[in-house]
C-alpha atoms as a PDB file:
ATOM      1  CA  UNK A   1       0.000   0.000   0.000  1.00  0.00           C
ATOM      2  CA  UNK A   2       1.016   3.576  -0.701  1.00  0.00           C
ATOM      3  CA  UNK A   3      -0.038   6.084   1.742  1.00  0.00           C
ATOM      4  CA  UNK A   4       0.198   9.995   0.646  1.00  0.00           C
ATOM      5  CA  UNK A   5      -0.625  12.744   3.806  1.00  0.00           C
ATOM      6  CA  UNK A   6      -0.446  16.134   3.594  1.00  0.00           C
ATOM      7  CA  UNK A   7      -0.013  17.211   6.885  1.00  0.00           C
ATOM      8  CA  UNK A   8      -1.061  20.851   7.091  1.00  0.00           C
ATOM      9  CA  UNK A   9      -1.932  23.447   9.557  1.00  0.00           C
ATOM     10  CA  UNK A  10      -5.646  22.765  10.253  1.00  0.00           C
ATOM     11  CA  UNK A  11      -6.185  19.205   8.270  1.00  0.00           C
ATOM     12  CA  UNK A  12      -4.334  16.013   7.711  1.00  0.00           C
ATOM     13  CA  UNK A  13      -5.430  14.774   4.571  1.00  0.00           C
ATOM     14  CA  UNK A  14      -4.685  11.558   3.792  1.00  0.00           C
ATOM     15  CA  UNK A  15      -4.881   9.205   0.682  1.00  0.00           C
ATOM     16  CA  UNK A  16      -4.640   5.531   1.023  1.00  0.00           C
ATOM     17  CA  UNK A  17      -3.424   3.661  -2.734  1.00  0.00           C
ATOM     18  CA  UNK A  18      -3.991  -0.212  -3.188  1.00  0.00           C
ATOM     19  CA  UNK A  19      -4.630  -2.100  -5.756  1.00  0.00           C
ATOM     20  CA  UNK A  20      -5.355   0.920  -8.001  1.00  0.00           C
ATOM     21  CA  UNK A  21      -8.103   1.976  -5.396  1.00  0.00           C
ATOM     22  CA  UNK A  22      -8.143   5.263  -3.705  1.00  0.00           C
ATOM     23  CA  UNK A  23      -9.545   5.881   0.331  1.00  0.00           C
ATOM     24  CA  UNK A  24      -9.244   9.387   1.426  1.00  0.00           C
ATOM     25  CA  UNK A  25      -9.371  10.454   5.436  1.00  0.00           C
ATOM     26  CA  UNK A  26      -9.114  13.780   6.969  1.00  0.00           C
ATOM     27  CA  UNK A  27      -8.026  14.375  10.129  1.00  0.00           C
ATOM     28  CA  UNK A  28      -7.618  17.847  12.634  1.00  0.00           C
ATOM     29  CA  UNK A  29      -3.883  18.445  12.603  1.00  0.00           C
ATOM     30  CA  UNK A  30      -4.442  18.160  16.880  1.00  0.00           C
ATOM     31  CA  UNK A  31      -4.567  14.274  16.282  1.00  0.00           C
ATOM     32  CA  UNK A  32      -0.984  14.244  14.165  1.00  0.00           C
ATOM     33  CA  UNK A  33       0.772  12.185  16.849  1.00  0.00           C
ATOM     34  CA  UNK A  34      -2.146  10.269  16.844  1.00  0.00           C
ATOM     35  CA  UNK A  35      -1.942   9.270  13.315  1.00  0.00           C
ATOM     36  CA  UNK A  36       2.260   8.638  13.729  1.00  0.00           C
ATOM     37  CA  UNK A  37       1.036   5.968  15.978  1.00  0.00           C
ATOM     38  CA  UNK A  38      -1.219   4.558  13.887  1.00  0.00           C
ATOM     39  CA  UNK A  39       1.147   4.623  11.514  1.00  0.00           C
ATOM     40  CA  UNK A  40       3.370   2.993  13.310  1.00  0.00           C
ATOM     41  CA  UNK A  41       0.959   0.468  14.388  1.00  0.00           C
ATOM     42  CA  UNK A  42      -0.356  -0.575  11.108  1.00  0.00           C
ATOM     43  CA  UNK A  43       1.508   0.265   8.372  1.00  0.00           C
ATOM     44  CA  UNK A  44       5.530  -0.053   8.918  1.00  0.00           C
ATOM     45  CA  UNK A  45       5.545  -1.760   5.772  1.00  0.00           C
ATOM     46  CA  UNK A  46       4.064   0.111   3.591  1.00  0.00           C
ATOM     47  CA  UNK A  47       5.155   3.589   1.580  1.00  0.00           C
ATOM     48  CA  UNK A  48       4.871   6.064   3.175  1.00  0.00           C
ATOM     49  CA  UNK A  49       5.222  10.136   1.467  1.00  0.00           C
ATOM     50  CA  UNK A  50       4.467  13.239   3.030  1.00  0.00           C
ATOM     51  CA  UNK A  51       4.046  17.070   2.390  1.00  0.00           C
ATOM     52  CA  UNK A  52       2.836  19.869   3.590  1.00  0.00           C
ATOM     53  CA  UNK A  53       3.492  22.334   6.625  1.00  0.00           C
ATOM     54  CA  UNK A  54       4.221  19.518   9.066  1.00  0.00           C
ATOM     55  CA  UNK A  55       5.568  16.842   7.275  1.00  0.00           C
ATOM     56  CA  UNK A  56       8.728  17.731   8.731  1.00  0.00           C
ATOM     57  CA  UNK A  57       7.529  16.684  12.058  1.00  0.00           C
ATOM     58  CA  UNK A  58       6.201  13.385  11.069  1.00  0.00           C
ATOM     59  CA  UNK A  59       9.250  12.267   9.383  1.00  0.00           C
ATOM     60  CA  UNK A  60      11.393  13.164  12.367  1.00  0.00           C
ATOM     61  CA  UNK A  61       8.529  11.072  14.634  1.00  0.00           C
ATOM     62  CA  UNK A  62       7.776   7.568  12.425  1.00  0.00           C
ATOM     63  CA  UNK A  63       9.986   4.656  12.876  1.00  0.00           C
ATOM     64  CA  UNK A  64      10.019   4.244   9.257  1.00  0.00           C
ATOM     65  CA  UNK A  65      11.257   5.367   5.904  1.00  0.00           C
ATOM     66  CA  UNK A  66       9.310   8.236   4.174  1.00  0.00           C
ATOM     67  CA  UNK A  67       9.886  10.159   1.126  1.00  0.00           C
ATOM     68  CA  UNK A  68       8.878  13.882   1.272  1.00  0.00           C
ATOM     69  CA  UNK A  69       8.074  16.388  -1.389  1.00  0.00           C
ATOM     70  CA  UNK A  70       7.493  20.406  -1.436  1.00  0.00           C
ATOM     71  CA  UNK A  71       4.020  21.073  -0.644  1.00  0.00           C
ATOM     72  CA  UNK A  72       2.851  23.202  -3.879  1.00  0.00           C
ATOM     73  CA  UNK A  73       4.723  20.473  -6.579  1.00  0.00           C
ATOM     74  CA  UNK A  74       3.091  17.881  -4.525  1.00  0.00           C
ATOM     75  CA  UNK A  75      -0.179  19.825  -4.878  1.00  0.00           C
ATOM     76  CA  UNK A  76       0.093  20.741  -8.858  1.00  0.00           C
ATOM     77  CA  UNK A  77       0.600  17.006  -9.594  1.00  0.00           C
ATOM     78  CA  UNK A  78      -2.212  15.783  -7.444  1.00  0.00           C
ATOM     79  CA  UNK A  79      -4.562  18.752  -9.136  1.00  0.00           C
ATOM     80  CA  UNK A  80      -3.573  17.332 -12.627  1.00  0.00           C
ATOM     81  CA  UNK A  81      -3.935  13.835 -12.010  1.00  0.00           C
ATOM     82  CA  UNK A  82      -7.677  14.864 -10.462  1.00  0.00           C
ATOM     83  CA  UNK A  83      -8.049  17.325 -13.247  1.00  0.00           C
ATOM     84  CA  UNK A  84      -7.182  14.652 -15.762  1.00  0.00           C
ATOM     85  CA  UNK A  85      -9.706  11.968 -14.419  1.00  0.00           C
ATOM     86  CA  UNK A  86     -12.735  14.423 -14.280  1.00  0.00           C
ATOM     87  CA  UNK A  87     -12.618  15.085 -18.216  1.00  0.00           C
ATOM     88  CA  UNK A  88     -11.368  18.953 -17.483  1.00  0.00           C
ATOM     89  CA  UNK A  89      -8.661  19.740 -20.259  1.00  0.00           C
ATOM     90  CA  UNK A  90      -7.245  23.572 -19.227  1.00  0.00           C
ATOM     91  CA  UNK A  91      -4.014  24.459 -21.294  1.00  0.00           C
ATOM     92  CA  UNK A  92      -4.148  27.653 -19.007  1.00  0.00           C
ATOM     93  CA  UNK A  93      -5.942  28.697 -15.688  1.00  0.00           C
ATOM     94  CA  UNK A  94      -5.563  29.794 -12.481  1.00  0.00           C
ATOM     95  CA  UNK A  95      -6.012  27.704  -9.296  1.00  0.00           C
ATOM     96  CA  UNK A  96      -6.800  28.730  -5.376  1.00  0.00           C
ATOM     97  CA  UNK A  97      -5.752  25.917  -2.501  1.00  0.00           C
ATOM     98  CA  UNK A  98      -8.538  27.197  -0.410  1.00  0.00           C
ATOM     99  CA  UNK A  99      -7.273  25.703   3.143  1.00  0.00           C
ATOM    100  CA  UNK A 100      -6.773  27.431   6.616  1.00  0.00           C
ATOM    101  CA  UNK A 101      -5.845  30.377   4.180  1.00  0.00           C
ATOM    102  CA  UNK A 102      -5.466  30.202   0.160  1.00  0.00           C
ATOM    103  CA  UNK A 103      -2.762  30.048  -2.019  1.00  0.00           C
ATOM    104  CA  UNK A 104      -2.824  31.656  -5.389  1.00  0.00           C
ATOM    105  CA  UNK A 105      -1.018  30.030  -8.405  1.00  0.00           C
ATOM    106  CA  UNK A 106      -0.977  30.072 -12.230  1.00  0.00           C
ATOM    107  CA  UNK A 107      -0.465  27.090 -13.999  1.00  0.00           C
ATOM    108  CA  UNK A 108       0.166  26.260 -18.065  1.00  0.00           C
ATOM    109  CA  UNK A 109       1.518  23.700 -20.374  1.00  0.00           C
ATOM    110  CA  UNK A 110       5.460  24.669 -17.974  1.00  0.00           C
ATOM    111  CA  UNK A 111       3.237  23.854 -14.563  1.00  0.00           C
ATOM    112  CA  UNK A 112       2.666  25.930 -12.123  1.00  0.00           C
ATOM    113  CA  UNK A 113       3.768  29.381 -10.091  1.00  0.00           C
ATOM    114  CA  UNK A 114       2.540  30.154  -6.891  1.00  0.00           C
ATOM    115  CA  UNK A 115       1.850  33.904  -7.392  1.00  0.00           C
ATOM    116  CA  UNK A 116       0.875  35.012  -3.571  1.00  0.00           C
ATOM    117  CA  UNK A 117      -1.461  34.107  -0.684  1.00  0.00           C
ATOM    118  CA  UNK A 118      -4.182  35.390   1.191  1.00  0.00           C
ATOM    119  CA  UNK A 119      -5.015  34.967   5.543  1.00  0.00           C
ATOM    120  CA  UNK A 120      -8.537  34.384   4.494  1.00  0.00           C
ATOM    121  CA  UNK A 121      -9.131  31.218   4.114  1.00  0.00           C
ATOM    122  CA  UNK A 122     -10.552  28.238   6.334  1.00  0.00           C
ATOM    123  CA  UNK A 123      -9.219  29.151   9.427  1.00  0.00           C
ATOM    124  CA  UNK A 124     -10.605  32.656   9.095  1.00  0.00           C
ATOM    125  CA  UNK A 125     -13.831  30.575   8.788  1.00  0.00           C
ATOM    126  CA  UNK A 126     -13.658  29.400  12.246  1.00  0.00           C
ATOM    127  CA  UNK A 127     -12.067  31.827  13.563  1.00  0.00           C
ATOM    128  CA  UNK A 128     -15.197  34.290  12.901  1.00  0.00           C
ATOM    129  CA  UNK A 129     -17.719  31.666  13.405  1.00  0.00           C
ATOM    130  CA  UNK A 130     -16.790  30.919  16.965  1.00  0.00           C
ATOM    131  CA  UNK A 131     -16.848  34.868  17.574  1.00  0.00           C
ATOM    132  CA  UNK A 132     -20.070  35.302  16.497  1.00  0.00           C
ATOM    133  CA  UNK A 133     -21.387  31.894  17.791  1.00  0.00           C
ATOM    134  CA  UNK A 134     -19.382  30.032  19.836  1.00  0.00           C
ATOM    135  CA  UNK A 135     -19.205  27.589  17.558  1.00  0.00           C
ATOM    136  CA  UNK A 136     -16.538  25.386  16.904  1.00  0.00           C
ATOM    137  CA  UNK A 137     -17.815  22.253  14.750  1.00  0.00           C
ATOM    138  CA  UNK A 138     -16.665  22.881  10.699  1.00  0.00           C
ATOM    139  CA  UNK A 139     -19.867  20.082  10.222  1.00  0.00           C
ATOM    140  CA  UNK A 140     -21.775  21.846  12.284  1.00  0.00           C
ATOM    141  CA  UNK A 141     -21.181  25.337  11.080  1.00  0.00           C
ATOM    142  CA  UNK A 142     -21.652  24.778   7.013  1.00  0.00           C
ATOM    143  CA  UNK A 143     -24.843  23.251   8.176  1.00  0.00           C
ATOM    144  CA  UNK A 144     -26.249  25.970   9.717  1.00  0.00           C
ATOM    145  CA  UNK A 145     -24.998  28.763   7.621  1.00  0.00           C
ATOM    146  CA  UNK A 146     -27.125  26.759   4.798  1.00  0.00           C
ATOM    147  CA  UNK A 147     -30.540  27.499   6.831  1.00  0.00           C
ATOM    148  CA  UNK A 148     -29.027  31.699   6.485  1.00  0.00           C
ATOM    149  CA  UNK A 149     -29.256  34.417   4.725  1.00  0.00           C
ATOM    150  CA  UNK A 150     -27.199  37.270   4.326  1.00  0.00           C
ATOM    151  CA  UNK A 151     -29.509  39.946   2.813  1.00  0.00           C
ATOM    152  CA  UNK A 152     -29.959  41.497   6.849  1.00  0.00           C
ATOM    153  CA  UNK A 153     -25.863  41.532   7.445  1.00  0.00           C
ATOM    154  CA  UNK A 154     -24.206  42.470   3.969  1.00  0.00           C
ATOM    155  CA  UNK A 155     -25.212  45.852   2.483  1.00  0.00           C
ATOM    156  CA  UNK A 156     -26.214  44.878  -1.201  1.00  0.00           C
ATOM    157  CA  UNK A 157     -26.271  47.178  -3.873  1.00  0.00           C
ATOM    158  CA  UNK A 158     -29.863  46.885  -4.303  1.00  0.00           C
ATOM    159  CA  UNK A 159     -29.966  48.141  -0.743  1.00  0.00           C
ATOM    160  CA  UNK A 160     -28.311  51.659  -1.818  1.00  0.00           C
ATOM    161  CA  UNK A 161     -30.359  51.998  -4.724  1.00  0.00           C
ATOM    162  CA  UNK A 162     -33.330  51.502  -2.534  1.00  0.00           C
ATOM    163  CA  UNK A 163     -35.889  50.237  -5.476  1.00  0.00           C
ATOM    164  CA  UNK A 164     -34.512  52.153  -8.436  1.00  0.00           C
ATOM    165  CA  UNK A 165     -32.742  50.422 -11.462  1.00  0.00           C
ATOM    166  CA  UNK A 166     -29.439  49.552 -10.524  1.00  0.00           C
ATOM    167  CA  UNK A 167     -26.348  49.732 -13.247  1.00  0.00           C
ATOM    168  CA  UNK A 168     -24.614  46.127 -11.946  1.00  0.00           C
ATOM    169  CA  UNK A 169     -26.838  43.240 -10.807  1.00  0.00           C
ATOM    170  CA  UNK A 170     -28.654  44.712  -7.343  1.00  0.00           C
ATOM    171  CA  UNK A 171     -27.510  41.791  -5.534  1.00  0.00           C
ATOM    172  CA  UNK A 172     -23.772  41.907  -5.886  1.00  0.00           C
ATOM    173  CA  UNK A 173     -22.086  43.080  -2.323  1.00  0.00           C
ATOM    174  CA  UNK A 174     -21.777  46.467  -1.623  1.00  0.00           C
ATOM    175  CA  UNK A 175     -19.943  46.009   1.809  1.00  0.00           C
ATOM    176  CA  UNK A 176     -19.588  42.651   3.605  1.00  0.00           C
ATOM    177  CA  UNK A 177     -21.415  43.154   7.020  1.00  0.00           C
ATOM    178  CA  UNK A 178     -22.209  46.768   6.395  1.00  0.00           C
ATOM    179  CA  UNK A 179     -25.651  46.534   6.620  1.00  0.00           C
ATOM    180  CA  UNK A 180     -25.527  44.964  10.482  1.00  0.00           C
ATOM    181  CA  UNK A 181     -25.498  49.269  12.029  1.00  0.00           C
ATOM    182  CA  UNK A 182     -29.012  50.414   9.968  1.00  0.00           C
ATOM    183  CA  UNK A 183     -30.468  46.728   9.986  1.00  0.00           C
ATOM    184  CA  UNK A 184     -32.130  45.149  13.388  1.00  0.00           C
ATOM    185  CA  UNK A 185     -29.859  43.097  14.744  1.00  0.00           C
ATOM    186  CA  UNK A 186     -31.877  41.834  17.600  1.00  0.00           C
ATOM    187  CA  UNK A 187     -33.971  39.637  14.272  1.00  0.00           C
ATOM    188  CA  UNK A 188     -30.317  38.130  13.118  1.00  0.00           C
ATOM    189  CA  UNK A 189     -29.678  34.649  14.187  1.00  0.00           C
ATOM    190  CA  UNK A 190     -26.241  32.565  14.272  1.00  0.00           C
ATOM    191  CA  UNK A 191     -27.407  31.246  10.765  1.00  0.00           C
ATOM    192  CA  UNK A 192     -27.253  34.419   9.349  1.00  0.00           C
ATOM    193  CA  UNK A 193     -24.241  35.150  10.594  1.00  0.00           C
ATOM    194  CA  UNK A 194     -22.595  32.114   9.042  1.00  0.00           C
ATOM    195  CA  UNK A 195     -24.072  32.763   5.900  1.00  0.00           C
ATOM    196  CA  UNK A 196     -22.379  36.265   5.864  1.00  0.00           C
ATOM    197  CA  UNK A 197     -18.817  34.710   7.157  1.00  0.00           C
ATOM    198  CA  UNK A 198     -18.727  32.143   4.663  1.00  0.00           C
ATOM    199  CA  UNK A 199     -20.046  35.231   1.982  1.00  0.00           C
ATOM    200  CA  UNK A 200     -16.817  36.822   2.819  1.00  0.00           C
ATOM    201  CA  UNK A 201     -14.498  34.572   2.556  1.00  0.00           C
ATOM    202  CA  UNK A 202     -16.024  33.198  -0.475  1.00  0.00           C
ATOM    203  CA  UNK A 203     -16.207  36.394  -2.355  1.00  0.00           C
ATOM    204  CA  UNK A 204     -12.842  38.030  -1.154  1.00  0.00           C
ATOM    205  CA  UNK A 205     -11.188  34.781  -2.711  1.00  0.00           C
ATOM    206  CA  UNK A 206     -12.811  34.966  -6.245  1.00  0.00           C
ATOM    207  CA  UNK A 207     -12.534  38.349  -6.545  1.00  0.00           C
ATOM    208  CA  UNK A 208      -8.550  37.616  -6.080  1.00  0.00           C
ATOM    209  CA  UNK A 209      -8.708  35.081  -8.394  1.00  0.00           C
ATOM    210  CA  UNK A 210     -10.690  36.789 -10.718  1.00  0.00           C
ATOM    211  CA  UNK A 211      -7.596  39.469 -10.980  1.00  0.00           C
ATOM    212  CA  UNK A 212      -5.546  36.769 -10.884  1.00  0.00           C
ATOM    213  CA  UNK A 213      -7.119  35.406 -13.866  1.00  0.00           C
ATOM    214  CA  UNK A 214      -7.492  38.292 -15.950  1.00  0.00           C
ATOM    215  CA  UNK A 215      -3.569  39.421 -15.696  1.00  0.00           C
ATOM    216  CA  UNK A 216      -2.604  35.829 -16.804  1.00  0.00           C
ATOM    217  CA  UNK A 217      -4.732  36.151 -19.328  1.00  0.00           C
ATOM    218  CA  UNK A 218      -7.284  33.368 -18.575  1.00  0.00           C
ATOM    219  CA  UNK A 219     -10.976  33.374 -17.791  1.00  0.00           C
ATOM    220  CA  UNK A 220     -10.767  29.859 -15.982  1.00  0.00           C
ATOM    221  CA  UNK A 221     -10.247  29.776 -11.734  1.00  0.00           C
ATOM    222  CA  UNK A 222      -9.911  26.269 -10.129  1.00  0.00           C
ATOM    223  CA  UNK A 223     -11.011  26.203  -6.943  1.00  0.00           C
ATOM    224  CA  UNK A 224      -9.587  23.115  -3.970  1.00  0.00           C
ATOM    225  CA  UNK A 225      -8.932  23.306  -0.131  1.00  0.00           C
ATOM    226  CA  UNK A 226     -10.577  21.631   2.506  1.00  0.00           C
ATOM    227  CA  UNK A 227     -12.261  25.157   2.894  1.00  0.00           C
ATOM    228  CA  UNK A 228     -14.989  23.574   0.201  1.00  0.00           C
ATOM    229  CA  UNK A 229     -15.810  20.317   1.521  1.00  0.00           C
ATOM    230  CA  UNK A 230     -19.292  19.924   1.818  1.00  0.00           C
ATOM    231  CA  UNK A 231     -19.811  23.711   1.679  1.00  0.00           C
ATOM    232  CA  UNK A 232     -22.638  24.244  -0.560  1.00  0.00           C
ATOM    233  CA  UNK A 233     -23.035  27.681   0.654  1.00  0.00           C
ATOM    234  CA  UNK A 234     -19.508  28.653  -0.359  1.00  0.00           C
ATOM    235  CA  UNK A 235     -19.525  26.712  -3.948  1.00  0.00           C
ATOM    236  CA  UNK A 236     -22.742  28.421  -4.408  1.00  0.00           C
ATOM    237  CA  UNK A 237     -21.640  32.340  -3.461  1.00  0.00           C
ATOM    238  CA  UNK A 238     -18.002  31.284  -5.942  1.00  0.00           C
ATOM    239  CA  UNK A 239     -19.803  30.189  -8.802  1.00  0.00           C
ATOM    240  CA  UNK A 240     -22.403  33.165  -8.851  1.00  0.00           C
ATOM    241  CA  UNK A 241     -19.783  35.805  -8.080  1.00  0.00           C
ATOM    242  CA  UNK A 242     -17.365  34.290 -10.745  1.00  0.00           C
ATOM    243  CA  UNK A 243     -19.904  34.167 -13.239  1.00  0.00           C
ATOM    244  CA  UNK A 244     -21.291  37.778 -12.741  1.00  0.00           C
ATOM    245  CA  UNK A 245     -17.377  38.736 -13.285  1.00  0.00           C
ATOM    246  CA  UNK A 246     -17.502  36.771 -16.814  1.00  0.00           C
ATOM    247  CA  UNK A 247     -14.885  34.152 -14.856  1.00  0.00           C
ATOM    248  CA  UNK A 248     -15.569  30.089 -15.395  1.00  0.00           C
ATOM    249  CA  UNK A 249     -15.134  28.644 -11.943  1.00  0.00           C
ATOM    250  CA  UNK A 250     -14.317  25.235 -11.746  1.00  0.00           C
ATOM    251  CA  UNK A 251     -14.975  22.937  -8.399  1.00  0.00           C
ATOM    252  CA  UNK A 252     -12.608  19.902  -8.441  1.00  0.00           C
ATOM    253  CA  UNK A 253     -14.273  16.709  -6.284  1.00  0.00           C
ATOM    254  CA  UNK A 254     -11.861  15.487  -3.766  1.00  0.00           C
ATOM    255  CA  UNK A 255      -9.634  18.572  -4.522  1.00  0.00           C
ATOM    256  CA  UNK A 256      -8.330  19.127  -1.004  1.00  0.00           C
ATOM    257  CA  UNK A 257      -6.834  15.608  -1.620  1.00  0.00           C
ATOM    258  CA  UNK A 258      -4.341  16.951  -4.433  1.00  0.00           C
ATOM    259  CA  UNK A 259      -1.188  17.510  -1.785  1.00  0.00           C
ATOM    260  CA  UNK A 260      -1.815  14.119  -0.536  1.00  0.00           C
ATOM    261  CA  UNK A 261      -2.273  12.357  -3.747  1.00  0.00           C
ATOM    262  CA  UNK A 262       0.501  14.301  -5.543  1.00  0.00           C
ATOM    263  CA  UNK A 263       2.878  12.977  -2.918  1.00  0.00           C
ATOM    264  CA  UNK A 264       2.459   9.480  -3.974  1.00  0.00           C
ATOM    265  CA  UNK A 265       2.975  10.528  -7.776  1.00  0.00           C
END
């Protein structure tokens, strides 16, 4: 067996490769020395290869052989592979590791070039969530923000035209969370304020990306990070905001399994 983590800040992600079949597992990064003993435990024999932030740490800790490889090569061959088995064929895009904060990279027929980085990612997810709510469940949190709405916390455009014909779609943010100071706050509930923290982060993202995109002269933006899993709300805010900016937004399945995978490859 052939066993690919990427050990990073907030997630271990983990791929599991036998027999030509694929298991993924994620893990919180608090349980790392956890999974070196399971490790340990269960798999001695097999190959072990690790990236990300601290796959330094678990090589130093496992009483066995690893091989390690820098976290965004690791990443751009996973992406590819995934890419590849979906049926999406990009000569020339633009992708965002969406994780406990997103990394920004252009990629072509040469690979890829991590271009910059952003704090708002994931972590600024919980981060904000447990401010506003006390909440500290990622499950939990993506759940409720899906029962929100955001049109009582973000000041829309529609909002400052107040009725009258608007010249960009009325529904387009004005000002994340400006509306919460003229709107009754007393009649928001935690769901809304979800909704409007995962608004944030989704749209500050794209609209990098989008910028991104449009000085590398591409109008495609793939999206991956543990940041999307199971977040409907999130896909759903990306692919609207990319597609009022004329972007194509692309979701890849299993995405925020690309450093793991591309370790084993």
């Amino acid at each position: 067996m052939k066993i690919g983590i990427d050990a990073g800040g907030t997630l271990l992600k983990v791929v599991y490769i036998e027999d030509g079949k694929r298991r993924f597992e994620k893990r919180p990064s608090s349980e790392i020395d956890l999974l070196i003993e399971d490790l340990g435990a269960c798999h001695s024999e097999d190959e072990i290869y690790l990236t990300g932030g601290k796959a330094e740490y678990m090589d130093e800790n496992l009483n066995c052989t690893t091989r390690m490889s820098v976290e965004f090569d690791a990443t751009y061959r996973g992406l590819s592979r995934l890419m590849e088995e979906q049926g999406l064929s990009i000569g020339r895009f633009v992708y965002l590791n969406v994780g406990t904060g997103t990394s920004f990279h252009q990629a072509d027929e040469n690979g890829q070039k991590r271009v910059g980085g952003s704090g708002v990612g994931g972590g600024t997810l919980m981060g904000l969530s447990n401010l506003l709510t006390g909440m500290d469940s990622y499950e939990d949190i993506i759940r409720l923000a899906g029962q929100g709405s955001r049109d009582m916390v973000d000041l829309q455009v529609h909002h400052i035209y107040a009725g009258r014909p608007t010249p960009i779609p009325g529904d387009l943010t004005a000002s994340n969370f400006g509306r919460v100071l003229s709107a009754d706050v007393r009649k928001l509930n935690d769901a809304d304020k979800l909704h409007a923290v995962i608004g944030l982060i989704a749209e500050t993202v794209t609209a990098m990306g989008i910028s991104l995109a449009d000085g590398f002269g591409t109008k495609d933006i793939v999206f991956i990070g543990s940041t999307l899993l199971g977040n409907d709300v999130m896909i759903e805010i990306i692919e609207r905001y990319a597609g009022l900016k004329g972007a194509t937004p692309h979701i890849i399945k299993n995405g925020e399994y690309s450093g793991a995978l591309g370790a084993v490859l």
